[in-house]
PDB file of N, CA and C in Angstrom:
ATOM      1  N   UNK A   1     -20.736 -13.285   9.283  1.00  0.00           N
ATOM      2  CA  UNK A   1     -21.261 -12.029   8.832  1.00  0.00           C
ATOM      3  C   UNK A   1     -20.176 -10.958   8.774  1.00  0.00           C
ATOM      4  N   UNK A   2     -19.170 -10.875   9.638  1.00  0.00           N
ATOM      5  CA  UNK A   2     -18.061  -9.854   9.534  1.00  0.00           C
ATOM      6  C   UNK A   2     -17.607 -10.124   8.069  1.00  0.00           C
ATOM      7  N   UNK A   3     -16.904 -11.262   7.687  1.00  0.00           N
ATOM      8  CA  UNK A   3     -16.198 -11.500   6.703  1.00  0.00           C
ATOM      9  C   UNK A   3     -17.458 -10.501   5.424  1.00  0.00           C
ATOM     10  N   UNK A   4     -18.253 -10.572   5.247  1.00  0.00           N
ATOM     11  CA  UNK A   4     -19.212  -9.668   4.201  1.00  0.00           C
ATOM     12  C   UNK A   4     -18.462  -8.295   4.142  1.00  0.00           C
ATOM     13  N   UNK A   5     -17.767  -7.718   5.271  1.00  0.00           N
ATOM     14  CA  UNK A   5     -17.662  -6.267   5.563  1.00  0.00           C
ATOM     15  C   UNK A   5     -15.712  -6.723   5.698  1.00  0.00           C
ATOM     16  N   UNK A   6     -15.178  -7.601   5.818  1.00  0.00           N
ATOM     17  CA  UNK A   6     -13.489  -7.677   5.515  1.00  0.00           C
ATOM     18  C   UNK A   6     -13.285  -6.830   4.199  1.00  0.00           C
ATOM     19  N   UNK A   7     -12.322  -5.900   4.339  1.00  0.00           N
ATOM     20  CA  UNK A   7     -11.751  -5.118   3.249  1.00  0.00           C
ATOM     21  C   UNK A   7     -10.748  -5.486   2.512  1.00  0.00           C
ATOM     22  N   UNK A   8     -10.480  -5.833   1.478  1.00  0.00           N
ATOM     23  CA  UNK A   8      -9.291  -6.264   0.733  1.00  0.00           C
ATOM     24  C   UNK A   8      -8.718  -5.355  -0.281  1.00  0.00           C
ATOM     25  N   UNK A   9      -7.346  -5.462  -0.255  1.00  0.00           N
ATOM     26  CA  UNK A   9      -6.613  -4.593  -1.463  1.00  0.00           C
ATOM     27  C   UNK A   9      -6.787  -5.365  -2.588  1.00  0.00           C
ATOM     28  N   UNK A  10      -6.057  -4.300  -3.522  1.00  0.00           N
ATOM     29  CA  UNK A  10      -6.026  -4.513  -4.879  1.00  0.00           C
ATOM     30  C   UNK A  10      -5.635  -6.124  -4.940  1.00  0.00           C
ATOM     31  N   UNK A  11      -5.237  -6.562  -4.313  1.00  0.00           N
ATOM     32  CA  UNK A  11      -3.792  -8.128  -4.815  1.00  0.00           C
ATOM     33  C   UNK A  11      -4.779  -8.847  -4.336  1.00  0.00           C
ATOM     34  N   UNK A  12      -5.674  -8.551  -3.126  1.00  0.00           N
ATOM     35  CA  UNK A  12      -6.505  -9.628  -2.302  1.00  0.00           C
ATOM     36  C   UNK A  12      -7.715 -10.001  -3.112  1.00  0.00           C
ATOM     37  N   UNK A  13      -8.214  -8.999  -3.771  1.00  0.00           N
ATOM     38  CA  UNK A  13      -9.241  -8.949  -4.719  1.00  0.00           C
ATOM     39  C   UNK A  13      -8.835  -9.474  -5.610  1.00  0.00           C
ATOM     40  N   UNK A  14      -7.825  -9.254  -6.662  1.00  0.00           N
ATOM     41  CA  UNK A  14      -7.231  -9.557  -8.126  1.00  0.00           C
ATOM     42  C   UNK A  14      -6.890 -11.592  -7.431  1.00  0.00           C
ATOM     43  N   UNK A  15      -6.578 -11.778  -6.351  1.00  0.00           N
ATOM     44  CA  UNK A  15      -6.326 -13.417  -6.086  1.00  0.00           C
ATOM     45  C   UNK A  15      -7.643 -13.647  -6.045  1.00  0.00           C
ATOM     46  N   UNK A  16      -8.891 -13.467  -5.564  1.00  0.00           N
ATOM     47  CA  UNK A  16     -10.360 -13.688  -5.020  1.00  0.00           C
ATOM     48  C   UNK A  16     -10.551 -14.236  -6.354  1.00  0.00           C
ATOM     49  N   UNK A  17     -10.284 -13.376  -7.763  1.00  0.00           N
ATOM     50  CA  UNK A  17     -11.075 -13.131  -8.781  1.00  0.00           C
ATOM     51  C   UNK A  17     -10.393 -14.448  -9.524  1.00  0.00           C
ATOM     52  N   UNK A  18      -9.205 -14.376  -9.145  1.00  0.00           N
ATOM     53  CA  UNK A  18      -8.227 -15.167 -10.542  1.00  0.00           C
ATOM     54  C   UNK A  18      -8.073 -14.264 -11.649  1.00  0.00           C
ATOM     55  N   UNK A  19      -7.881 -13.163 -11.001  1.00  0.00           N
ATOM     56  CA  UNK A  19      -7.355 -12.039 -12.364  1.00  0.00           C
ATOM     57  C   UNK A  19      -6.078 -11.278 -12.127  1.00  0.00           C
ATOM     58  N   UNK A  20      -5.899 -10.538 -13.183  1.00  0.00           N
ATOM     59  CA  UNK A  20      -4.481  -9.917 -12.110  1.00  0.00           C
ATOM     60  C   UNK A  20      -5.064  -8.675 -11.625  1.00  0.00           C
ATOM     61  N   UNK A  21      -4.177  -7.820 -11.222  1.00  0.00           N
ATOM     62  CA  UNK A  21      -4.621  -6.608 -10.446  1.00  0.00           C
ATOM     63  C   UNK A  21      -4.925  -5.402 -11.149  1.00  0.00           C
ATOM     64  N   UNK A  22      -4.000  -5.017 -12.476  1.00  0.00           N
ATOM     65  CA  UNK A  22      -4.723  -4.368 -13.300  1.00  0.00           C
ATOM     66  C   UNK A  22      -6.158  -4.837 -13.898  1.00  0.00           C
ATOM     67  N   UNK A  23      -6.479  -5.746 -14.131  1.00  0.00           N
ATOM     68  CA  UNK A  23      -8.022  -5.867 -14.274  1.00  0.00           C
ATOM     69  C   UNK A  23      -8.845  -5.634 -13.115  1.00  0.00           C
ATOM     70  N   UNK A  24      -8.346  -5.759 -12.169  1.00  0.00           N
ATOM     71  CA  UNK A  24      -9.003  -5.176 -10.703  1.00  0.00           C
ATOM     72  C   UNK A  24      -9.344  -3.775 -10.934  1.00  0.00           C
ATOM     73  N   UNK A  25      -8.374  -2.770 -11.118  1.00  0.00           N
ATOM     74  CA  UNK A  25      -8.168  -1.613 -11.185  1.00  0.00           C
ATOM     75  C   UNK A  25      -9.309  -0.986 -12.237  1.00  0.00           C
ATOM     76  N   UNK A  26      -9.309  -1.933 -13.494  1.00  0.00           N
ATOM     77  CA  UNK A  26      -9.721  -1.438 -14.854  1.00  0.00           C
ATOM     78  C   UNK A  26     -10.890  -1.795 -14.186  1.00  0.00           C
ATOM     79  N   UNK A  27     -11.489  -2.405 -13.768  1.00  0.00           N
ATOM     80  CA  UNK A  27     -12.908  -2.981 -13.062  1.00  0.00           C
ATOM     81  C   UNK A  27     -13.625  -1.842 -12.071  1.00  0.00           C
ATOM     82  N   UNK A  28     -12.113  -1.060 -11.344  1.00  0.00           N
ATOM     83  CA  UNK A  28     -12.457  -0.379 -10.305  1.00  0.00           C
ATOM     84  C   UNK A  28     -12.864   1.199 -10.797  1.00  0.00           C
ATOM     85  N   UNK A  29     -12.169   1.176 -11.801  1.00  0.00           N
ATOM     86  CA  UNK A  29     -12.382   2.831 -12.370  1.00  0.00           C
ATOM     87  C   UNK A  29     -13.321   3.068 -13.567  1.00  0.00           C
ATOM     88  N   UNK A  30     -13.755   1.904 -13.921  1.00  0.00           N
ATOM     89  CA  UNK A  30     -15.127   1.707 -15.144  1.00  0.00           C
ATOM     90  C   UNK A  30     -16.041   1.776 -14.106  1.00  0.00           C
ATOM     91  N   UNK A  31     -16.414   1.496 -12.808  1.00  0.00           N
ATOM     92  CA  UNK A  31     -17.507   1.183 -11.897  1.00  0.00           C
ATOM     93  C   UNK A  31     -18.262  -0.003 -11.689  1.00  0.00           C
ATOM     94  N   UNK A  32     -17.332  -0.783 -12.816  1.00  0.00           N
ATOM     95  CA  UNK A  32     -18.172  -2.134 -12.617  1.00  0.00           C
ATOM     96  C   UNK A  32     -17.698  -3.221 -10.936  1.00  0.00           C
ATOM     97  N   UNK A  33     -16.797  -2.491 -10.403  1.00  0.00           N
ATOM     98  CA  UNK A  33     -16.375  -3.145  -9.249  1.00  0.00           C
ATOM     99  C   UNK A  33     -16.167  -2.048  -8.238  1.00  0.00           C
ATOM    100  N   UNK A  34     -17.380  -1.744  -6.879  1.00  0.00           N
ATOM    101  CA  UNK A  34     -17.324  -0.862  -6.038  1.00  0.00           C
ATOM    102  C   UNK A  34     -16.121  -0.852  -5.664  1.00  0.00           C
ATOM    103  N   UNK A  35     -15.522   0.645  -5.510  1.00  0.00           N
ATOM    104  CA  UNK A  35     -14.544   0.611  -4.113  1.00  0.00           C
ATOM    105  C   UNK A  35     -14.265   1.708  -3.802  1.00  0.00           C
ATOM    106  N   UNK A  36     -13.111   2.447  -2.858  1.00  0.00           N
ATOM    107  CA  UNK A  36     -12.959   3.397  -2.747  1.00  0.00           C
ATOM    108  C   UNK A  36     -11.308   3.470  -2.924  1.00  0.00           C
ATOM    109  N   UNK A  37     -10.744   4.839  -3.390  1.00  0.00           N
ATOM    110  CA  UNK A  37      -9.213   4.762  -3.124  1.00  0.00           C
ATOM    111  C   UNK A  37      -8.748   5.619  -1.456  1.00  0.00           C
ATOM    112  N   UNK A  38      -7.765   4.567  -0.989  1.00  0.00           N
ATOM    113  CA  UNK A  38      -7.217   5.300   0.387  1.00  0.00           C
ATOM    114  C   UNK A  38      -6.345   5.675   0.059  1.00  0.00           C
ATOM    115  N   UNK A  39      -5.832   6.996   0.138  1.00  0.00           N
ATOM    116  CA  UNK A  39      -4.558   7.707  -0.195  1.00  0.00           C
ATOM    117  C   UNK A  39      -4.568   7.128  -1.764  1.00  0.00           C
ATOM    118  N   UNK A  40      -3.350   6.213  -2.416  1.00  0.00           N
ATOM    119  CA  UNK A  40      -3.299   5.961  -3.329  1.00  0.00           C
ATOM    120  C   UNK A  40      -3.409   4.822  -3.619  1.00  0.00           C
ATOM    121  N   UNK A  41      -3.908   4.189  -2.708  1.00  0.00           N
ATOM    122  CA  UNK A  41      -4.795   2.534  -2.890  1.00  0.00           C
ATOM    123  C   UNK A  41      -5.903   2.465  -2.978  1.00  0.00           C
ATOM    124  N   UNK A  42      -6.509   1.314  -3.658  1.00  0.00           N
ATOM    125  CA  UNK A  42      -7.506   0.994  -3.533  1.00  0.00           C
ATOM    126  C   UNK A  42      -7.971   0.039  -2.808  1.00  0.00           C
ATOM    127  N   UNK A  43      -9.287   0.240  -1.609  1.00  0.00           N
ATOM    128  CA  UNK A  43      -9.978  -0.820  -1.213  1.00  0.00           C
ATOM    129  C   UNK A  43     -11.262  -1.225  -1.698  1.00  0.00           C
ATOM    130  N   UNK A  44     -11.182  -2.881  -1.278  1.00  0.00           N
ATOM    131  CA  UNK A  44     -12.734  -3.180  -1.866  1.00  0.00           C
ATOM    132  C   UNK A  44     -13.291  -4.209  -0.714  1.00  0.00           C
ATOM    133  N   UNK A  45     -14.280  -4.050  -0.814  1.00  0.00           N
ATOM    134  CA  UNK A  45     -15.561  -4.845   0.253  1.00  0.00           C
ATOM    135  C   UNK A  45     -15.351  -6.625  -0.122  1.00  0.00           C
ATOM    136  N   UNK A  46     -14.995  -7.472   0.409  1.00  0.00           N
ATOM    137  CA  UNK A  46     -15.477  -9.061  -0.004  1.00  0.00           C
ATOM    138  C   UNK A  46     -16.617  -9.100  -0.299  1.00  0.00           C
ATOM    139  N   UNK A  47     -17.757  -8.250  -0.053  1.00  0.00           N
ATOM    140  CA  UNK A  47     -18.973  -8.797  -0.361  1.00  0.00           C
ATOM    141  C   UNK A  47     -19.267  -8.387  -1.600  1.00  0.00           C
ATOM    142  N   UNK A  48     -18.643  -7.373  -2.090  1.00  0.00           N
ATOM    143  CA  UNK A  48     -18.839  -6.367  -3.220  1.00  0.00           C
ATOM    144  C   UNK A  48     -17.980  -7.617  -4.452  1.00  0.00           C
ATOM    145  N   UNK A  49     -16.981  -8.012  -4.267  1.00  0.00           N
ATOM    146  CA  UNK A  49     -15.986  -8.834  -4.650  1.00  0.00           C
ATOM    147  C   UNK A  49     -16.862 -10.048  -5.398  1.00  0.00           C
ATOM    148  N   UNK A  50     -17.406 -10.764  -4.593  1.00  0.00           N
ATOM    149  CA  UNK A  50     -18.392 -12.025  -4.521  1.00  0.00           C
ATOM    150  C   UNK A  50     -19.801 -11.661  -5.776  1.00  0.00           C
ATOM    151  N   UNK A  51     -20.339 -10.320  -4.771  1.00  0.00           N
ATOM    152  CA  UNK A  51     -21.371 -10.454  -5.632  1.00  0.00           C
ATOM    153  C   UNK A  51     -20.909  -9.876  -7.266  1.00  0.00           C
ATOM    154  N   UNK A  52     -20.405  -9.435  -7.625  1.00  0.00           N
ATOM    155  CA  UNK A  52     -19.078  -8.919  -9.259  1.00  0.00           C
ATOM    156  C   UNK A  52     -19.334 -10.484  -9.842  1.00  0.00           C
ATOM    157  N   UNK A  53     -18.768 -11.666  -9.298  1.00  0.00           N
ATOM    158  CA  UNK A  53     -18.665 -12.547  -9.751  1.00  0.00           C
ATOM    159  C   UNK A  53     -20.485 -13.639  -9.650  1.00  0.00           C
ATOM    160  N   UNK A  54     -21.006 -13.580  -8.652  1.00  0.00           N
ATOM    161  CA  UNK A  54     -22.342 -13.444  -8.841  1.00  0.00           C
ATOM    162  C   UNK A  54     -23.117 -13.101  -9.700  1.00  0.00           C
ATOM    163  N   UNK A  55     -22.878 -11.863 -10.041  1.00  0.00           N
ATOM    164  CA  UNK A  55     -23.990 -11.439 -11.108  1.00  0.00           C
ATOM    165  C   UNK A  55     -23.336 -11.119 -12.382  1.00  0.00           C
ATOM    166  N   UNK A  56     -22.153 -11.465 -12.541  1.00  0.00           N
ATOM    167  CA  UNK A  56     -21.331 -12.109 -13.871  1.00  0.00           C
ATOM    168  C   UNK A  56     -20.775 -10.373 -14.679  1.00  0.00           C
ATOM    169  N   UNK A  57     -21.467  -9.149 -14.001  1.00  0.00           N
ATOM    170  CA  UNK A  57     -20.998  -8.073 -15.356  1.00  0.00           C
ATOM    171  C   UNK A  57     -19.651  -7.770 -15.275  1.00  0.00           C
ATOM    172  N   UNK A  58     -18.758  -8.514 -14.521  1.00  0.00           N
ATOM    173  CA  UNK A  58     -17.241  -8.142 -15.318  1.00  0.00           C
ATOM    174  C   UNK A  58     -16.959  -8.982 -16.618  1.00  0.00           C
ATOM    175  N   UNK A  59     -17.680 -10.051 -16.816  1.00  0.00           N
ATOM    176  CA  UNK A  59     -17.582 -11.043 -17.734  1.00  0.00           C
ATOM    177  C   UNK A  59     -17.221 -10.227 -19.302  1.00  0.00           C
ATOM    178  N   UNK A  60     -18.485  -9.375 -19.575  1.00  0.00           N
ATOM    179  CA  UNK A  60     -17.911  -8.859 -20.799  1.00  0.00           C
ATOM    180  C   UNK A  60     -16.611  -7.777 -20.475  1.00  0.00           C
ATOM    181  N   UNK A  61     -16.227  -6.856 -19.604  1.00  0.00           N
ATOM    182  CA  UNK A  61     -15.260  -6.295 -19.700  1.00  0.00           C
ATOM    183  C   UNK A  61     -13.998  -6.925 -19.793  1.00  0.00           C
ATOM    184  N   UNK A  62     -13.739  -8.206 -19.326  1.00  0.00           N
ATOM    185  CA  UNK A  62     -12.477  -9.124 -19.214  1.00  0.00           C
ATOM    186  C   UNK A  62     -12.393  -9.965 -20.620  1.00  0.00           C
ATOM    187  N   UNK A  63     -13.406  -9.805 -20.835  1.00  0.00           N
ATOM    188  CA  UNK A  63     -13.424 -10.551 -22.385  1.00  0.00           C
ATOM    189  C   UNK A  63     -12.961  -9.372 -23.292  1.00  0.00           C
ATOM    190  N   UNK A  64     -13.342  -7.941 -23.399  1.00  0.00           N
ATOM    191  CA  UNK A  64     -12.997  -6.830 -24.153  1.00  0.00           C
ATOM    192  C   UNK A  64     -11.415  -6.790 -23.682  1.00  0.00           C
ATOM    193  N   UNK A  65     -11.282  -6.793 -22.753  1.00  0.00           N
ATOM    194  CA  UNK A  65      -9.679  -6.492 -22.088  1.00  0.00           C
ATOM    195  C   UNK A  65      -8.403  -8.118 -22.360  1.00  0.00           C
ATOM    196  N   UNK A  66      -9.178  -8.629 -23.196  1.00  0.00           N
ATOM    197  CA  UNK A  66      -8.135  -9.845 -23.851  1.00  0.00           C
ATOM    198  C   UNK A  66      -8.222 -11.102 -22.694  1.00  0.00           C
ATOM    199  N   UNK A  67      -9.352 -11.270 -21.836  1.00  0.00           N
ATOM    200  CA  UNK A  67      -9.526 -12.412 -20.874  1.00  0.00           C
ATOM    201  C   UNK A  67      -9.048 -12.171 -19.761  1.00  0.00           C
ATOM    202  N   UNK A  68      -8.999 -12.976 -18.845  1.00  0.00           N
ATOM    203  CA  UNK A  68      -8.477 -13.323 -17.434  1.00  0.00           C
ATOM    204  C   UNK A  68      -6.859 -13.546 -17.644  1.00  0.00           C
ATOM    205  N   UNK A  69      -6.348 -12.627 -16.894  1.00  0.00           N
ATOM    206  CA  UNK A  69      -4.972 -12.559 -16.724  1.00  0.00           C
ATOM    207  C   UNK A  69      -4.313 -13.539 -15.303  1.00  0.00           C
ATOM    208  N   UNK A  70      -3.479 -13.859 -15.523  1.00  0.00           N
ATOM    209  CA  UNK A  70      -3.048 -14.473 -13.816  1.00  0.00           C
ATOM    210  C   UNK A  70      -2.802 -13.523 -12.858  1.00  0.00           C
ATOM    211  N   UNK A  71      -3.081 -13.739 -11.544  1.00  0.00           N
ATOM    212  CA  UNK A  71      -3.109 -12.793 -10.211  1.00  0.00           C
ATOM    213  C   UNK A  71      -2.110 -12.435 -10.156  1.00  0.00           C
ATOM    214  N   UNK A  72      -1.507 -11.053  -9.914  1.00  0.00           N
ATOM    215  CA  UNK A  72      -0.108 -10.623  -9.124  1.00  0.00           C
ATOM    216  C   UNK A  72       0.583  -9.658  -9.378  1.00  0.00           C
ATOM    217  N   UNK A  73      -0.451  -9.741 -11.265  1.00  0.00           N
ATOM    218  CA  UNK A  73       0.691  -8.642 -12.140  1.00  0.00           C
ATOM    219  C   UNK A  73       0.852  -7.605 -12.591  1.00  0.00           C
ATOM    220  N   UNK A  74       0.237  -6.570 -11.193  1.00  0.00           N
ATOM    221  CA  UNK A  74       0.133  -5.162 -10.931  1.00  0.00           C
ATOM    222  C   UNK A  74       0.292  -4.304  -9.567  1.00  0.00           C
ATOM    223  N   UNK A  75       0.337  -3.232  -9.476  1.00  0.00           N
ATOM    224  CA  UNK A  75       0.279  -2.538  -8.421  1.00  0.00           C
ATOM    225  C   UNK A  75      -1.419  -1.908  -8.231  1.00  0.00           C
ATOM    226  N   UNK A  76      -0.753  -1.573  -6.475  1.00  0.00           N
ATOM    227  CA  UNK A  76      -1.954  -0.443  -6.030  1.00  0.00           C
ATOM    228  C   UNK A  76      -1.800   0.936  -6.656  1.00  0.00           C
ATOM    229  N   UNK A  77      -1.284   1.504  -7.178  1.00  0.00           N
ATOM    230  CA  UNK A  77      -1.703   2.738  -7.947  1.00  0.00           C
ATOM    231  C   UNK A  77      -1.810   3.083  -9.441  1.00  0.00           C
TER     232      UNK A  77
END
């Protein structure tokens, strides 16, 4: 049950997803992926992470944004 509430950065999320981290980001500031920014990072919930891919609505934004990119190939700000 902890792991539901583990916080992950941008890179931890963008590996979770199999995306890179700018689609994390683009995910994070459309609202389709809860999170909050700390200072000039962003965190996100694992559970929040899971259910994104659960209930499938990043599907059309990653498809508008030219598909699934490989993990790694961005920053936190």
């Amino acid at each position: 049950m902890a792991e539901e509430h583990e916080v992950l950065t941008t890179d931890e999320a963008a590996a979770l997803l199999r995306v890179s981290t700018k689609t994390v980001l683009a995910l994070a500031r459309e609202g389709t992926l809860p999170g909050e920014k700390v200072g000039r990072a962003w965190r996100f919930l694992r559970s929040d992470v899971l259910a994104l891919v659960r209930g499938g609505s990043a599907t059309k934004l990653m498809s508008e944004s030219g598909g699934i990119v490989a993990p790694g190939g961005g920053r936190d700000d």
